[in-house]
PDB file of N, CA and C in Angstrom:
ATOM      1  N   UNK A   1      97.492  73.453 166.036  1.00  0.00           N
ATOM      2  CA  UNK A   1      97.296  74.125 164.780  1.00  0.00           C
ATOM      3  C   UNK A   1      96.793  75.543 165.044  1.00  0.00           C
ATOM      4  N   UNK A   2      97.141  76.519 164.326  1.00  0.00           N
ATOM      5  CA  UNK A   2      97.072  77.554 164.767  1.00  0.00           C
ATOM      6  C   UNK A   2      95.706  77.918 163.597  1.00  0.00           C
ATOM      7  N   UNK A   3      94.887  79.371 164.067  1.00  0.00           N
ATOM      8  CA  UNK A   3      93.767  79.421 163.323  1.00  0.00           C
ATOM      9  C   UNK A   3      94.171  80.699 162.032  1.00  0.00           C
ATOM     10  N   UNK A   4      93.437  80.656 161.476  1.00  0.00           N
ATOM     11  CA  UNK A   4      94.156  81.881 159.915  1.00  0.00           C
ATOM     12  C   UNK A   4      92.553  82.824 160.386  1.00  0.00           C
ATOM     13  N   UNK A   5      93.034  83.779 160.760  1.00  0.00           N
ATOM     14  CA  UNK A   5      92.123  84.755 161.036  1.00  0.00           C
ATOM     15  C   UNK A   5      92.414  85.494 159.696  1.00  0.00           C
ATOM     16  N   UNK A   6      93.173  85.791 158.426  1.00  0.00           N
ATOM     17  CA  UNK A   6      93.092  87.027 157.378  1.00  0.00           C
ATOM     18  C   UNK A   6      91.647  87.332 157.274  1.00  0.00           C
ATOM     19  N   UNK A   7      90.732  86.242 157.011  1.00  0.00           N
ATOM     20  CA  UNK A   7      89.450  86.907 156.442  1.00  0.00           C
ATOM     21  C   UNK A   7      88.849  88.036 157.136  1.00  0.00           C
ATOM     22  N   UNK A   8      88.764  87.704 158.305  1.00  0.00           N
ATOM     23  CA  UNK A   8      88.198  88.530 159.414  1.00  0.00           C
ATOM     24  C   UNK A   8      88.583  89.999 159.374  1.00  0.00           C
ATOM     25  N   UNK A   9      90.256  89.812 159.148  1.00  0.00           N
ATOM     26  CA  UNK A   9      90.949  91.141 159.389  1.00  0.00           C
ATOM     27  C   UNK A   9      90.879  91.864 158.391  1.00  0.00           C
ATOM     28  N   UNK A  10      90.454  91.443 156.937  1.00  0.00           N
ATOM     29  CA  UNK A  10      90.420  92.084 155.762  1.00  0.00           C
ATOM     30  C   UNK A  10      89.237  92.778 155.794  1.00  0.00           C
ATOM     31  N   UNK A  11      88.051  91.880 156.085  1.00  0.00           N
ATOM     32  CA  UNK A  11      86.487  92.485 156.252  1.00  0.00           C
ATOM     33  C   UNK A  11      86.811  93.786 157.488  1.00  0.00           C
ATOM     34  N   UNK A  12      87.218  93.222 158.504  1.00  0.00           N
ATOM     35  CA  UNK A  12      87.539  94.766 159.439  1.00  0.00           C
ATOM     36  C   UNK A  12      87.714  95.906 158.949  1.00  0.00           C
ATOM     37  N   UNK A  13      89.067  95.300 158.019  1.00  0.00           N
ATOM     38  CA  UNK A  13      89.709  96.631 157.265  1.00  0.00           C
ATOM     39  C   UNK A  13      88.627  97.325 156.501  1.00  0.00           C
ATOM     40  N   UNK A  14      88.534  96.524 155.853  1.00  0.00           N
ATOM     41  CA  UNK A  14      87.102  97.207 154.462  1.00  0.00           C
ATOM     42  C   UNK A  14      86.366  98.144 155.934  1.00  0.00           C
ATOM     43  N   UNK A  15      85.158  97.745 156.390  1.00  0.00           N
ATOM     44  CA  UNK A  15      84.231  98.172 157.129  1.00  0.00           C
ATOM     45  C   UNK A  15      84.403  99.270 157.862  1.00  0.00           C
ATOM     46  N   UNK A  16      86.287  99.226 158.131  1.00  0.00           N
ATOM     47  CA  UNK A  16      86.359 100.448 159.609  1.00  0.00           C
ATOM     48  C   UNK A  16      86.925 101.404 158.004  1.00  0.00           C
ATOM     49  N   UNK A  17      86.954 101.433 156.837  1.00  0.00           N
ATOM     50  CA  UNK A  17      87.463 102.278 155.456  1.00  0.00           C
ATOM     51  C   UNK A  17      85.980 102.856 155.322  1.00  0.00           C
ATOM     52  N   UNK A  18      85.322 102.096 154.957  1.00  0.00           N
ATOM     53  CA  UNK A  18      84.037 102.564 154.795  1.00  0.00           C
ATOM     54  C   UNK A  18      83.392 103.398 155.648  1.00  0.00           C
ATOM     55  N   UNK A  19      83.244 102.857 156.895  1.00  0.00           N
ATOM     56  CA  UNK A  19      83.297 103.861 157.895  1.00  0.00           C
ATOM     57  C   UNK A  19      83.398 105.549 158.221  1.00  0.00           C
ATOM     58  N   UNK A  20      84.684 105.232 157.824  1.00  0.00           N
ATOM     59  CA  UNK A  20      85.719 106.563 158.139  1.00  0.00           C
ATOM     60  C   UNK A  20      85.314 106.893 156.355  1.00  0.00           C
ATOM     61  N   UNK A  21      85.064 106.328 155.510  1.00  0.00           N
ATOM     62  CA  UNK A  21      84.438 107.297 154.335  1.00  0.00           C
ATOM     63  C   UNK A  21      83.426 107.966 154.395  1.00  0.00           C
ATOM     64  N   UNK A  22      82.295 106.890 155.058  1.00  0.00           N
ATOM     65  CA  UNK A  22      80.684 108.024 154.944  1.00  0.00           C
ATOM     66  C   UNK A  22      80.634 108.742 156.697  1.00  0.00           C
ATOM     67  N   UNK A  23      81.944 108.379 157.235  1.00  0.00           N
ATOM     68  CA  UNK A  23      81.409 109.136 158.514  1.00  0.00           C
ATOM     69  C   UNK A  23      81.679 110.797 158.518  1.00  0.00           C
ATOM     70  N   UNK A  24      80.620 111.476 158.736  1.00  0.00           N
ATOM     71  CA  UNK A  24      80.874 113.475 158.883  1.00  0.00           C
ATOM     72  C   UNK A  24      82.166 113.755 159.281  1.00  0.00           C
ATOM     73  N   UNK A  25      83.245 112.957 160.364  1.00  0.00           N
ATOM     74  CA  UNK A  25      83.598 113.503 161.048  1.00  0.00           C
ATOM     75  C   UNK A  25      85.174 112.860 160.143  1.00  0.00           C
ATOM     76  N   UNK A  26      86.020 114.241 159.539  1.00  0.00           N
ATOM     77  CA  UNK A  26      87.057 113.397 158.831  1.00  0.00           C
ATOM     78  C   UNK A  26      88.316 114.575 159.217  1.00  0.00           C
ATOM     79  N   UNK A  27      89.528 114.009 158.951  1.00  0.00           N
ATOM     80  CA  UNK A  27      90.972 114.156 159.249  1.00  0.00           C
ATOM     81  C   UNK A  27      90.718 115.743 158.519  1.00  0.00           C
ATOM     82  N   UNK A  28      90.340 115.997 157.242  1.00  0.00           N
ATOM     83  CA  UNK A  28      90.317 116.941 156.340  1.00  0.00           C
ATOM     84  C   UNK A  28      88.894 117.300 156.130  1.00  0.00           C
ATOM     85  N   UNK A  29      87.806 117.777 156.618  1.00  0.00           N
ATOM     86  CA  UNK A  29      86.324 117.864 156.223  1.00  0.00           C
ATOM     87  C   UNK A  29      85.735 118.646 154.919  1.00  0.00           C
ATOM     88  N   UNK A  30      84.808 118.030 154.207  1.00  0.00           N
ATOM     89  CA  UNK A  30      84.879 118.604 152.847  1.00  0.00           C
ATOM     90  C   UNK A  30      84.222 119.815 152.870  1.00  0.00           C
ATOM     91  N   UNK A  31      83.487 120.015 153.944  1.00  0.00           N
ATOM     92  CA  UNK A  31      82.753 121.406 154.092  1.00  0.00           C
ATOM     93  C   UNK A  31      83.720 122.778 154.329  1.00  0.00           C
ATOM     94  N   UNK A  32      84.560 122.389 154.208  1.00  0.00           N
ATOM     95  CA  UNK A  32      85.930 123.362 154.491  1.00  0.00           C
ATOM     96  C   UNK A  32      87.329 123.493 153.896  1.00  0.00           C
ATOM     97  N   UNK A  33      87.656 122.254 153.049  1.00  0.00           N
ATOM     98  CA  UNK A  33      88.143 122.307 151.822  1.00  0.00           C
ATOM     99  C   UNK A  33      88.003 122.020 150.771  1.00  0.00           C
ATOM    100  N   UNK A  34      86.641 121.610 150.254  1.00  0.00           N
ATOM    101  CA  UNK A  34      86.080 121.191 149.398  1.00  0.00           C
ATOM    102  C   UNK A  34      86.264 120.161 148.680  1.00  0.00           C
ATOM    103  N   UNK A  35      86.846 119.962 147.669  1.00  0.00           N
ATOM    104  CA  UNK A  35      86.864 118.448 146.516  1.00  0.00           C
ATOM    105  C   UNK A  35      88.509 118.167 147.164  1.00  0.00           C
ATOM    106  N   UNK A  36      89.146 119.074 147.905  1.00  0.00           N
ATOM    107  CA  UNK A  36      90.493 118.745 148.898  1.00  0.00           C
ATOM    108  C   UNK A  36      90.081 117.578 149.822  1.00  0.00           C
ATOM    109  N   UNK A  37      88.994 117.527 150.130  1.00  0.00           N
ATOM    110  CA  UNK A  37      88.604 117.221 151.570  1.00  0.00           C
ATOM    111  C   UNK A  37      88.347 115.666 151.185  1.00  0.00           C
ATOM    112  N   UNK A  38      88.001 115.336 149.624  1.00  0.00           N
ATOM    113  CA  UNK A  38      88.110 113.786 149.841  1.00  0.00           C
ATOM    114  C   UNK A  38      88.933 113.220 149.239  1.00  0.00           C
ATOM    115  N   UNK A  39      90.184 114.177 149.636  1.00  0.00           N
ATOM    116  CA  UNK A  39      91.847 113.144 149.561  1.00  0.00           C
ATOM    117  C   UNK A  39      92.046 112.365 150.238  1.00  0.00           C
ATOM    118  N   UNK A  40      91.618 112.804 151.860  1.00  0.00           N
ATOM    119  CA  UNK A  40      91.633 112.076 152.781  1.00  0.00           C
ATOM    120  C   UNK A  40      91.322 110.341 152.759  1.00  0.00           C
ATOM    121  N   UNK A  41      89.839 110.758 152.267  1.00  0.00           N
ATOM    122  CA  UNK A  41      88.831 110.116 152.161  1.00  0.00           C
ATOM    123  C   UNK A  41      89.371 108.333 150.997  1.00  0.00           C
ATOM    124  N   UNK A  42      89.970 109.043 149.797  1.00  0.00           N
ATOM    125  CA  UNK A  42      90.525 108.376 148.902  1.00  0.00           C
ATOM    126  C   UNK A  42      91.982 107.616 149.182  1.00  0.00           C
ATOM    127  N   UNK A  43      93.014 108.628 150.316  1.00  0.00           N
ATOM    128  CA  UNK A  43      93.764 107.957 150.758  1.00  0.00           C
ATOM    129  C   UNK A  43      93.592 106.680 151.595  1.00  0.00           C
ATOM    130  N   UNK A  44      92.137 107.001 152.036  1.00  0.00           N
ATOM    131  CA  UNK A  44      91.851 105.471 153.334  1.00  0.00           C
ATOM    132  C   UNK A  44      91.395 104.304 152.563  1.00  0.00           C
ATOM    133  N   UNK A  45      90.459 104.504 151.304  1.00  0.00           N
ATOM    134  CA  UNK A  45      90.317 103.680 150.626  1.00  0.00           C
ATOM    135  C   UNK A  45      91.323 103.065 149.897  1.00  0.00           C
ATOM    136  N   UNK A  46      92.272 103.780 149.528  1.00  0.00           N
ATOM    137  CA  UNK A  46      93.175 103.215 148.766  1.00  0.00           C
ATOM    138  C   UNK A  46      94.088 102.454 149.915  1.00  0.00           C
ATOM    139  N   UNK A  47      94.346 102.932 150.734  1.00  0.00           N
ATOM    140  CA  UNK A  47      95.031 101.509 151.780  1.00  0.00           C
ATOM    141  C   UNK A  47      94.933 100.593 152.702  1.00  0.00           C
ATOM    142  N   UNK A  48      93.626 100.659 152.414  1.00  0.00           N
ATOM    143  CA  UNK A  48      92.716  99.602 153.105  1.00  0.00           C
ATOM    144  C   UNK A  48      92.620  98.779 152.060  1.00  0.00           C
ATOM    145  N   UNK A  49      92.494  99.116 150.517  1.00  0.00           N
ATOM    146  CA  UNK A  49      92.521  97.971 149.493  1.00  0.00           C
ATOM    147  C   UNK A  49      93.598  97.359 149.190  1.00  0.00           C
ATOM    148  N   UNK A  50      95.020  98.200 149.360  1.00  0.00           N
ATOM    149  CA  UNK A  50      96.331  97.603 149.459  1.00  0.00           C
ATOM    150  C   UNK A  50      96.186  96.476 150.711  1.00  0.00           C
ATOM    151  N   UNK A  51      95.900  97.170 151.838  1.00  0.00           N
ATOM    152  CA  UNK A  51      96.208  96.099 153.071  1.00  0.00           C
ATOM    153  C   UNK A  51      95.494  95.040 152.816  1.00  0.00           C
ATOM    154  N   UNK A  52      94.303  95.132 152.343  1.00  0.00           N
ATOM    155  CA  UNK A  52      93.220  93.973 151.930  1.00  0.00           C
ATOM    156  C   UNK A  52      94.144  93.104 151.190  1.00  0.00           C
ATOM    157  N   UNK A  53      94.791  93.586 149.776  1.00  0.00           N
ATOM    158  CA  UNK A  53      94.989  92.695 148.844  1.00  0.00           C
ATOM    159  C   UNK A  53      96.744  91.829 149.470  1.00  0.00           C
ATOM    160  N   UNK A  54      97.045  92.699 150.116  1.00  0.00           N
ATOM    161  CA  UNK A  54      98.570  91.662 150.802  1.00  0.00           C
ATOM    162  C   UNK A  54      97.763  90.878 151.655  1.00  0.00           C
ATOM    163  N   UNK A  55      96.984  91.180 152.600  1.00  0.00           N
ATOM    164  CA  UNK A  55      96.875  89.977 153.859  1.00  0.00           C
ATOM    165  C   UNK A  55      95.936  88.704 152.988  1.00  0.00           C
ATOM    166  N   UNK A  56      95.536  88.653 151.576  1.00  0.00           N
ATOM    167  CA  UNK A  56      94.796  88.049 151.033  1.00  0.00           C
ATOM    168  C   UNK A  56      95.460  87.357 150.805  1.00  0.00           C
ATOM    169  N   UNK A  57      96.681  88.030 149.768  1.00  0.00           N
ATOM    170  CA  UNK A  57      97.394  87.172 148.744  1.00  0.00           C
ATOM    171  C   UNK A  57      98.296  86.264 149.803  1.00  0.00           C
ATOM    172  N   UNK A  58      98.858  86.858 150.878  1.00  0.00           N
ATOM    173  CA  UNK A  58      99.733  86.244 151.741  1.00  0.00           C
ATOM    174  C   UNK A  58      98.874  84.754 152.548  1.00  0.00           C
ATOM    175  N   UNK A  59      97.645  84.820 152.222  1.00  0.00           N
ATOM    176  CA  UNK A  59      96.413  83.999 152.623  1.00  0.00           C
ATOM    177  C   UNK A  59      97.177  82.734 151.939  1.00  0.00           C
ATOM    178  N   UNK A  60      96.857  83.466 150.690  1.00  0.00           N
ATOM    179  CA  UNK A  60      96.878  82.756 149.231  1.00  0.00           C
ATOM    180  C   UNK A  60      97.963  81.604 149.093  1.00  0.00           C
ATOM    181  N   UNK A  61      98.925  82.558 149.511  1.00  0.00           N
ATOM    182  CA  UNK A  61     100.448  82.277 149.207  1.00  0.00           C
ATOM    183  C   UNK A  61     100.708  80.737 150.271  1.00  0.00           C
ATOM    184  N   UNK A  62      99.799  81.351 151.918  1.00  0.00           N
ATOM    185  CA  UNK A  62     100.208  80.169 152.748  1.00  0.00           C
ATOM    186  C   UNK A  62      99.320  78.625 152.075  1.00  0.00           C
ATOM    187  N   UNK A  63      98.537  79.103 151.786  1.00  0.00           N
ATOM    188  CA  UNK A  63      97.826  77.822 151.199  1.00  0.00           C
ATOM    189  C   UNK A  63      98.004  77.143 150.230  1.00  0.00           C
ATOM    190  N   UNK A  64      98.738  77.679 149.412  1.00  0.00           N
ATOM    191  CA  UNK A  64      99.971  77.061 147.930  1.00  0.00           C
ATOM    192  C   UNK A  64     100.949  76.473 148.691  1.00  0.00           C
ATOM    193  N   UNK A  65     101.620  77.439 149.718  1.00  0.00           N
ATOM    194  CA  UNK A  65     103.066  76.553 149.807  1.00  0.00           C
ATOM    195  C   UNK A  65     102.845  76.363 151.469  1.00  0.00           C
ATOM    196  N   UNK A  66     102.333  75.219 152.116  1.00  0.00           N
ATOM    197  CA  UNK A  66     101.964  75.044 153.540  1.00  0.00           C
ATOM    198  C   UNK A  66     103.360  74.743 154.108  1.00  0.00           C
ATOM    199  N   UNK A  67     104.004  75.039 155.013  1.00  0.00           N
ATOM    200  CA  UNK A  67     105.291  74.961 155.959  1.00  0.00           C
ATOM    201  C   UNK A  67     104.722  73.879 157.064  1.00  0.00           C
ATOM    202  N   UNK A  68     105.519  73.063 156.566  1.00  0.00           N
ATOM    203  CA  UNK A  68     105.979  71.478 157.427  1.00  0.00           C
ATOM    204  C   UNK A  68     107.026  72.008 158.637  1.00  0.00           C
ATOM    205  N   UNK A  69     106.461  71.894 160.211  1.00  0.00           N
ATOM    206  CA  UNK A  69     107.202  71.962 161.211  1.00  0.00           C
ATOM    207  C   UNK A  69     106.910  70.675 161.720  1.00  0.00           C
ATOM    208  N   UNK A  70     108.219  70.274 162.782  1.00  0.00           N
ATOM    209  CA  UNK A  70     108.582  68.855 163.057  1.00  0.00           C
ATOM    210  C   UNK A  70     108.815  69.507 164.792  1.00  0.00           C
ATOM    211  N   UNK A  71     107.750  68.819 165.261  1.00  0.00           N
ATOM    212  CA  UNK A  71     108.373  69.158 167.079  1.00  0.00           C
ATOM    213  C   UNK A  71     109.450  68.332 167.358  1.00  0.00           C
ATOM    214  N   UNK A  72     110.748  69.129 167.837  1.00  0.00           N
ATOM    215  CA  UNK A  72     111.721  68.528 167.730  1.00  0.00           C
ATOM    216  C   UNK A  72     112.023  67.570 169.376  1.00  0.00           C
ATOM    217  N   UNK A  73     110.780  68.300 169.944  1.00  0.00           N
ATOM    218  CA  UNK A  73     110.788  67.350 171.897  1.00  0.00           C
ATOM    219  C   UNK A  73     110.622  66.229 171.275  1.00  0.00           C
ATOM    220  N   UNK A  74     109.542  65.826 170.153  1.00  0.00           N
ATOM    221  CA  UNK A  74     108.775  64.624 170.334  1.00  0.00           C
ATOM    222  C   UNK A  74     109.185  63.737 168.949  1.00  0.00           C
ATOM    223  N   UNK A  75     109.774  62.434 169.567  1.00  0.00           N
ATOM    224  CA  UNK A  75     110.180  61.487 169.059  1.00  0.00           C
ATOM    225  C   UNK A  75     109.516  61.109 167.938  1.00  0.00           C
ATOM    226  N   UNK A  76     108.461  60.819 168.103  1.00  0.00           N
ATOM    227  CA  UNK A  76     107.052  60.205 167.340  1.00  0.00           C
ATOM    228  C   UNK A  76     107.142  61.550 166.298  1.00  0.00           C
ATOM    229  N   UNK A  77     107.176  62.372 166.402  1.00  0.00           N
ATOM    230  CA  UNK A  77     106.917  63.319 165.049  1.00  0.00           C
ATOM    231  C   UNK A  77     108.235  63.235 164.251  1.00  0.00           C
ATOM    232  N   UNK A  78     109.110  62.778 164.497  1.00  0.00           N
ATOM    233  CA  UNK A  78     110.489  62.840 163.836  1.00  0.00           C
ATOM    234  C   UNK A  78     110.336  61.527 163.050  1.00  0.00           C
ATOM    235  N   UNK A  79     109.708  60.271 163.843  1.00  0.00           N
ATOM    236  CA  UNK A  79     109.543  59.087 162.971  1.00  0.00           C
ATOM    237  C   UNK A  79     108.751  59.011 161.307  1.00  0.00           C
ATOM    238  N   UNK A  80     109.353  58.159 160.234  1.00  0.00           N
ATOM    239  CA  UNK A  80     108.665  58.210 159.458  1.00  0.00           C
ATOM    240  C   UNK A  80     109.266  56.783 158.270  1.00  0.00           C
TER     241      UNK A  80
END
């Protein structure tokens, strides 16, 4: 059985967004283009909440509709 890491990777996402929001050091710095400077800032948030909300829903989605695999080596899993 394989393990569902999404949660993990969503919290990543959030944390390394947040991050890169309150950190000084940015792609565009606001001390130099002013209310320009947190486009940047708004672009990371905004796709870190997209990426958040697909790897969620796709969470979501596997746990509504679970996929039945049959090892096809082994006899015993084919029986029923």
């Amino acid at each position: 059985m394989q393990r569902d890491h999404s949660k993990l990777k969503a919290v990543l996402i959030g944390l390394g967004a947040l991050l890169y929001t309150a950190s000084p050091i940015d792609l565009i710095p606001e001390i130099i283009a002013g209310p320009l400077g947190f486009g940047d800032d708004a672009a990371v948030l905004i796709g870190a909440g997209v990426a958040i909300y697909r790897i969620l829903k796709a969470r979501a989605d596997r746990r509504r509709h679970p996929t039945v695999t049959v090892n096809e080596g082994d006899p015993a899993a084919n029986r029923r």
